[in-house]
N, C-alpha and C. Protein backbone atom coordinates (compact mmCIF):
# COMPACT_ATOMS: atom_id res chain seq x y z
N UNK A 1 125.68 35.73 174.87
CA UNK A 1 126.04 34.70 175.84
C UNK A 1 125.10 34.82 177.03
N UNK A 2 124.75 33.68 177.76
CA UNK A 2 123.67 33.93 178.42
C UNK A 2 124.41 33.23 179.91
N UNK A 3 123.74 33.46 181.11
CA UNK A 3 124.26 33.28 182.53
C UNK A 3 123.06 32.43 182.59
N UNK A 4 122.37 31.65 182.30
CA UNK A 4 121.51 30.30 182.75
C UNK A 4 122.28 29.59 182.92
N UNK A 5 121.94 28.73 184.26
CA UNK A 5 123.34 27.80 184.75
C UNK A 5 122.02 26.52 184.38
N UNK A 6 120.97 26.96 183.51
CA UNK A 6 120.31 25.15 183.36
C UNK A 6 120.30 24.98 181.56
N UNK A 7 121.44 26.32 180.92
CA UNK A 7 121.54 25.82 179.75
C UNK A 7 122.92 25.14 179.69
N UNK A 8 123.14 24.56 179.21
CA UNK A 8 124.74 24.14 179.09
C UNK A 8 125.80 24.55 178.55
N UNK A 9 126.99 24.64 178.64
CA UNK A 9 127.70 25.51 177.58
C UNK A 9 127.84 24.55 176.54
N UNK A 10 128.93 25.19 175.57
CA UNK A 10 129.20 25.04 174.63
C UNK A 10 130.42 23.99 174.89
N UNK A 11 131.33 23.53 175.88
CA UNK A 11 132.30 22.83 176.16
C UNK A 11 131.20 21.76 176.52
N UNK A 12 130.24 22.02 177.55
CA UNK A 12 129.54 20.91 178.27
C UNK A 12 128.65 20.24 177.20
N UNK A 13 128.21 20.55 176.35
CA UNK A 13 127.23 20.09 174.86
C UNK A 13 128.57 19.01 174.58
N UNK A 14 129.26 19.63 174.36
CA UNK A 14 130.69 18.99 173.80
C UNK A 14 131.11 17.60 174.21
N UNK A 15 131.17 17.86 175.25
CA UNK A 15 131.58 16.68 176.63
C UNK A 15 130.25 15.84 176.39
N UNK A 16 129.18 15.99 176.53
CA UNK A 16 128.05 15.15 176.74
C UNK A 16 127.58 14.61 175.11
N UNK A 17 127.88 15.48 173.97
CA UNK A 17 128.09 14.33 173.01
C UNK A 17 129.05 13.50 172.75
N UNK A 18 130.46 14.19 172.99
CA UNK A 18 131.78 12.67 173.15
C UNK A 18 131.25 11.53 174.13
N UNK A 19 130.33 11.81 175.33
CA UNK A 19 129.95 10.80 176.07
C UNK A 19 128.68 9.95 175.32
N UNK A 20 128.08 10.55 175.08
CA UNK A 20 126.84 9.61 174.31
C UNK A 20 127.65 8.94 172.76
N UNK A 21 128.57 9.63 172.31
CA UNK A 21 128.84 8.47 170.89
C UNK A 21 129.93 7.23 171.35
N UNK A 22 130.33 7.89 172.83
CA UNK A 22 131.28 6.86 173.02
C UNK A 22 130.30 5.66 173.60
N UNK A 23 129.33 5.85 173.95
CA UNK A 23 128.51 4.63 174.40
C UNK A 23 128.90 4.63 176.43
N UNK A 24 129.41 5.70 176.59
CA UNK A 24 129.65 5.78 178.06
C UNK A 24 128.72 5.71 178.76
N UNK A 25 127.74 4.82 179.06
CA UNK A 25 126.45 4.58 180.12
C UNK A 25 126.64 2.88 180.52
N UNK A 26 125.49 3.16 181.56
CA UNK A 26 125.60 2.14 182.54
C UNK A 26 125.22 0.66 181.52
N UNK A 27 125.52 -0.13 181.42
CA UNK A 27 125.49 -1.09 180.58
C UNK A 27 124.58 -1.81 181.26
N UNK A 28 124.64 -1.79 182.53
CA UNK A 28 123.49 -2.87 183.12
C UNK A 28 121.99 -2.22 183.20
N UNK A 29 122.02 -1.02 182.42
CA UNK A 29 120.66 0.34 182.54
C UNK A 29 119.93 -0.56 182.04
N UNK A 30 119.03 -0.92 181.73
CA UNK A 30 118.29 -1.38 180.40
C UNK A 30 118.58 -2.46 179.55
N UNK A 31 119.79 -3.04 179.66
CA UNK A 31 120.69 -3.95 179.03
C UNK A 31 121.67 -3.08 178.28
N UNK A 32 121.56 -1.85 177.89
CA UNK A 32 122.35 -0.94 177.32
C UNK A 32 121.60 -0.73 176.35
N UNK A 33 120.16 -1.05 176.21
CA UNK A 33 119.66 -0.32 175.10
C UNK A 33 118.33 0.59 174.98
N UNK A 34 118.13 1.33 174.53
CA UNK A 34 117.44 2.76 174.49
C UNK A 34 116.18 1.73 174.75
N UNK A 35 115.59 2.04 175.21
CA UNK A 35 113.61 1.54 175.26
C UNK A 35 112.63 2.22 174.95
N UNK A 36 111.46 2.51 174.51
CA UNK A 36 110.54 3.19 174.05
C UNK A 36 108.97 2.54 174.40
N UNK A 37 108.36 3.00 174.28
CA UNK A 37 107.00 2.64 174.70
C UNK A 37 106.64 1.70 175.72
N UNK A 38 106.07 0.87 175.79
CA UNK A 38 105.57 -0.27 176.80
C UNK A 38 107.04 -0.60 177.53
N UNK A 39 107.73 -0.98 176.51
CA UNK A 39 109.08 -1.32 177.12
C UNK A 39 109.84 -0.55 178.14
N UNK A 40 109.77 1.10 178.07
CA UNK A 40 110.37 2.26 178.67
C UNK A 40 109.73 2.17 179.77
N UNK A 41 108.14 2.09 179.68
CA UNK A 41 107.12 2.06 180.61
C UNK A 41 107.85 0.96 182.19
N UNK A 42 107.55 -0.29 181.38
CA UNK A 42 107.89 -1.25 182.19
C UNK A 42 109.31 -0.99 182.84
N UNK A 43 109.94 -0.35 182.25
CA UNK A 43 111.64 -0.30 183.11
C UNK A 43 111.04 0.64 183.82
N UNK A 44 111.23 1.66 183.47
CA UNK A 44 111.44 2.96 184.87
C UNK A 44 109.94 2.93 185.58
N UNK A 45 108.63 1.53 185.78
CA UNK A 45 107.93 0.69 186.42
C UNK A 45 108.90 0.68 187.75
N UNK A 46 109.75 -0.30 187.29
CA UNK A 46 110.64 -1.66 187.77
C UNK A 46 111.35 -0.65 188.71
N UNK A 47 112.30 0.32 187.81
CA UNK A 47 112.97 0.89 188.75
C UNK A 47 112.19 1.75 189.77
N UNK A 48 111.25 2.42 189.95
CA UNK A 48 110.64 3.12 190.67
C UNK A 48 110.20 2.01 191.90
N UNK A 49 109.43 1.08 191.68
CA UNK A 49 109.59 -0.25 192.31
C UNK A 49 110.68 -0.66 193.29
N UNK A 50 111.38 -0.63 192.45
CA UNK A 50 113.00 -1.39 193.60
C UNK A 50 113.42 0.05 194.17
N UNK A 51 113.17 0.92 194.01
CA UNK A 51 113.67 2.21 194.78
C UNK A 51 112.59 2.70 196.01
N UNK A 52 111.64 1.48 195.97
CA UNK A 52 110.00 1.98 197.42
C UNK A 52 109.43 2.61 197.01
N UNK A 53 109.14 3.35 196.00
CA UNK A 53 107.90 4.34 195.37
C UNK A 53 106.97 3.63 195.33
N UNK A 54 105.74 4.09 195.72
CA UNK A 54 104.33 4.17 195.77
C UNK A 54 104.09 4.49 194.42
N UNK A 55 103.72 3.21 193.05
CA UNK A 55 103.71 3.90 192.34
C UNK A 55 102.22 4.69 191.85
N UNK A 56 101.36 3.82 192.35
CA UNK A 56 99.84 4.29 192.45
C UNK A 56 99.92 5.70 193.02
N UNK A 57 100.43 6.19 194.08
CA UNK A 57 100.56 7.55 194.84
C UNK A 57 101.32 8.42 193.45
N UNK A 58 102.38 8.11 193.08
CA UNK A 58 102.52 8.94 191.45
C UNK A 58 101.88 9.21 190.90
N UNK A 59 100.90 7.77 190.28
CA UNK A 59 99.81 8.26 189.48
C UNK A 59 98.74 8.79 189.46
N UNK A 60 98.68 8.88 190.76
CA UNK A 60 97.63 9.95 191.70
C UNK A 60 98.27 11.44 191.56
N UNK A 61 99.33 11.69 191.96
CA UNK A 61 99.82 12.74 191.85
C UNK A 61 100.34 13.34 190.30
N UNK A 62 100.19 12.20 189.44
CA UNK A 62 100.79 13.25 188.38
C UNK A 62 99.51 13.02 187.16
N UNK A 63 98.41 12.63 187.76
CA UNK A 63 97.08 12.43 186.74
C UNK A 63 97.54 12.05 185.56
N UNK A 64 97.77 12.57 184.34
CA UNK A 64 97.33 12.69 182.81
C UNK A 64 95.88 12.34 182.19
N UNK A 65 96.17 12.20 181.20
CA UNK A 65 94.75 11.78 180.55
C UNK A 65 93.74 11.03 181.06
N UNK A 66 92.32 11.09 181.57
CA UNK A 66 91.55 10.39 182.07
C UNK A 66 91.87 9.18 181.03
N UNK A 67 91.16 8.02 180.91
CA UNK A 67 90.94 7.22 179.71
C UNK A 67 89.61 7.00 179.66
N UNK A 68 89.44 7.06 178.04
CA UNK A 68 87.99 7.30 177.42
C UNK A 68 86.87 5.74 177.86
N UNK A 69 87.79 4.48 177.76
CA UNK A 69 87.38 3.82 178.11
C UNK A 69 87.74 3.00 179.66
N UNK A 70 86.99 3.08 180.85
CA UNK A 70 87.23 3.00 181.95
C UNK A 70 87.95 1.16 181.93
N UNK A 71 87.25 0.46 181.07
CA UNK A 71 87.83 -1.04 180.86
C UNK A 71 89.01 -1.19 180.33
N UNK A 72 90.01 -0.16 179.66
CA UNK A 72 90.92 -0.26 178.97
C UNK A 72 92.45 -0.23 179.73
N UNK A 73 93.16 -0.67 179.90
CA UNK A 73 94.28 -1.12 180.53
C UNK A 73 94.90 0.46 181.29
N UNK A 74 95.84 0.66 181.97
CA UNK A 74 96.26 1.58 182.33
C UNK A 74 97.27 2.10 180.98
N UNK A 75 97.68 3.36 180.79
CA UNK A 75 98.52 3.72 179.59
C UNK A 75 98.12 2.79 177.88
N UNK A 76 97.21 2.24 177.78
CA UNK A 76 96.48 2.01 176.60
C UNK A 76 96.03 3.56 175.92
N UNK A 77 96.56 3.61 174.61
CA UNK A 77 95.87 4.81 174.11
C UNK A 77 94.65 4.53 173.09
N UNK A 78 93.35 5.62 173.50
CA UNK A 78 92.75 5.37 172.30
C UNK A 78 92.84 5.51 170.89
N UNK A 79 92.05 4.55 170.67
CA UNK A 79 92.13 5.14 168.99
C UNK A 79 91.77 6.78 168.48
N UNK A 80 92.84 7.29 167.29
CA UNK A 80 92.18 8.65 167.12
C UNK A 80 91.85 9.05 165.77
N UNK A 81 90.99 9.60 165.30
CA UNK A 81 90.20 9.47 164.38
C UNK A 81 90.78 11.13 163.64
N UNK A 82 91.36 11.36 162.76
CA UNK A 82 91.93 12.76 162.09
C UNK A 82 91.07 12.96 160.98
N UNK A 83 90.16 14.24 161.29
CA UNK A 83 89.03 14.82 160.05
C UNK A 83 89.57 16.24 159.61
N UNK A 84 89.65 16.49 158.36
CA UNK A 84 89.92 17.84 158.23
C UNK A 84 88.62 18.77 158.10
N UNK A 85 88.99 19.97 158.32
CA UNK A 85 87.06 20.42 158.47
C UNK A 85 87.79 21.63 157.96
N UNK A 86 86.14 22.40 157.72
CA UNK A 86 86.61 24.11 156.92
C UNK A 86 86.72 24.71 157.64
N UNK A 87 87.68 26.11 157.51
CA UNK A 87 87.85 26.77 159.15
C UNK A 87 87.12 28.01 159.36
N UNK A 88 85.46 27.48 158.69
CA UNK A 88 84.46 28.69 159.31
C UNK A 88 84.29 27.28 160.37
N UNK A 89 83.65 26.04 160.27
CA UNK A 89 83.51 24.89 160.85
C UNK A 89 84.69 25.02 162.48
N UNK A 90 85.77 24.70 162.37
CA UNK A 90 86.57 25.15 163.05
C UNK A 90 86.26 26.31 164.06
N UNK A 91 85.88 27.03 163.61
CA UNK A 91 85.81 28.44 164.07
C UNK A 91 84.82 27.97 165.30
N UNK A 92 83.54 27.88 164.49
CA UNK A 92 82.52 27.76 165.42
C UNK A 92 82.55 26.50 166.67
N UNK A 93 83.36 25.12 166.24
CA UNK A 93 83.71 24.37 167.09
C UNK A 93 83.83 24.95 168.39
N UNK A 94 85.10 25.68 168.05
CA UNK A 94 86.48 26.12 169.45
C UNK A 94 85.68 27.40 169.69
N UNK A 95 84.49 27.98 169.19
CA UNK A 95 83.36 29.01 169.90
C UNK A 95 82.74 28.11 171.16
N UNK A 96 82.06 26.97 170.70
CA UNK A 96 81.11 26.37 171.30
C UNK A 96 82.20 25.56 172.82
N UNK A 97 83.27 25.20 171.88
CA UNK A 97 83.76 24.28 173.58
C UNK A 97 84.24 25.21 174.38
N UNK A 98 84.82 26.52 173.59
CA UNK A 98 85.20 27.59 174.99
C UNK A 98 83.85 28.26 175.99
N UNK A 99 82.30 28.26 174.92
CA UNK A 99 81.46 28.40 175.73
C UNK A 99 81.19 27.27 176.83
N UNK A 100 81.37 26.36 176.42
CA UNK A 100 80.67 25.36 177.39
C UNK A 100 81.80 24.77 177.99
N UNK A 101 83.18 25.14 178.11
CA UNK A 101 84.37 25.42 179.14
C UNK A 101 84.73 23.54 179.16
N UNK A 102 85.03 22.52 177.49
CA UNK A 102 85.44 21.57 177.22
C UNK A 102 86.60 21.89 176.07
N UNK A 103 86.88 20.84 175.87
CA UNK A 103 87.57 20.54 174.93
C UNK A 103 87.26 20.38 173.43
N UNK A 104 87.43 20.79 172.43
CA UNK A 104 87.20 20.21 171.26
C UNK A 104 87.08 19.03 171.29
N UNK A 105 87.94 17.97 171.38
CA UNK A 105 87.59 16.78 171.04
C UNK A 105 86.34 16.14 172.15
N UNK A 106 85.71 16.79 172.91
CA UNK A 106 84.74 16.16 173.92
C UNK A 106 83.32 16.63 172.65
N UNK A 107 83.30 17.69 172.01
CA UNK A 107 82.21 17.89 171.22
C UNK A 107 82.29 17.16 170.18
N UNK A 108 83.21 16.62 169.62
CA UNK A 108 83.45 16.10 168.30
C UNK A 108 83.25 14.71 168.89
N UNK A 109 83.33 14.29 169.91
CA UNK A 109 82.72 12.51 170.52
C UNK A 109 81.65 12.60 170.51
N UNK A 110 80.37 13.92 171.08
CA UNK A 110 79.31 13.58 171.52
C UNK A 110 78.78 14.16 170.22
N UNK A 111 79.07 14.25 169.54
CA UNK A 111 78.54 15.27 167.73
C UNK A 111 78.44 13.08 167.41
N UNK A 112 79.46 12.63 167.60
CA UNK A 112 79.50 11.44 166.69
C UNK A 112 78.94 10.18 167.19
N UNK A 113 78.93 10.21 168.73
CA UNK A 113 78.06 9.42 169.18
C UNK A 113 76.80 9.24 169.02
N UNK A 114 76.08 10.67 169.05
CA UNK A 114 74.71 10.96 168.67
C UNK A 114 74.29 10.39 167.09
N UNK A 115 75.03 10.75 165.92
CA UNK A 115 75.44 10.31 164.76
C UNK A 115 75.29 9.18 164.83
N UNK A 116 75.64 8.22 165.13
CA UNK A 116 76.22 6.49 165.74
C UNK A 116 74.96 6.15 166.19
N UNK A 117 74.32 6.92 167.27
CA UNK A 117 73.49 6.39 167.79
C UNK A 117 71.94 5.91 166.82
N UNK A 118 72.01 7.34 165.84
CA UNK A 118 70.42 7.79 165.61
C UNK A 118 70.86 6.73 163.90
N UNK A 119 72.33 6.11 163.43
CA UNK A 119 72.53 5.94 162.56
C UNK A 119 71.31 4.14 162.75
C-alpha cells in the first residue's frame, strides 16, 4: 500500500469509474462528446480563449516540435516515412548523431535529401 496522495485509491478508482459510465460530465463540455485531433485542438483553442490566455505566449512557452516545413499550418504533422535497417546500420546511425549532438531522424533527412538531390 502506498502513501502517494497523487495515486488514487482503490474506493476513488471506484467512484471515478461509476462517474465516467454513468455519463456524469458537463453536457455543455464539448456537446458531451469526447473530441480528438483538430477537433480537441480547436475546443480547448476556444476555451483557453474565453478564459484571456495569451495563446501565442503558451506556444511560446511550451515549444514542441519545430515544423519541418516553415509554410505548413500550425499543428500540421509531417509526413513520416518508416524504413527498417540492419542493426550494425542502426548502430552506426545513433554513433554519428550522438557525435554530431542531432537527432537520428535529422541524418536520415539530410542522407535522403542529398539522395533526392544528386537523383
Amino acid at each position: 500500500m502506498t502513501n502517494d496522495p497523487t495515486i488514487p485509491t482503490k474506493a476513488e478508482t471506484e467512484d471515478l469509474a461509476q462517474w465516467a459510465e454513468a455519463g456524469e460530465f458537463d453536457p455543455n463540455f464539448a456537446g458531451g462528446k469526447a473530441l480528438h485531433g483538430a477537433a480537441a485542438a480547436a475546443a480547448g483553442r476556444a476555451m483557453l480563449e474565453a478564459a484571456g490566455v495569451d495563446i501565442d505566449a503558451v506556444e511560446r512557452a511550451v515549444g514542441g516540435r519545430p515544423r519541418l516545413d516553415p509554410a505548413a499550418p500550425r499543428g500540421a504533422r509531417s509526413p513520416r516515412v518508416n524504413v527498417a535497417i540492419p542493426e550494425t546500420m542502426d548502430e552506426i546511425l545513433k554513433a554519428k548523431a550522438k557525435a554530431r549532438g542531432v537527432r537520428t531522424s535529422v541524418l536520415v533527412r539530410e542522407a535522403l535529401a542529398r539522395y533526392l538531390d544528386a537523383s
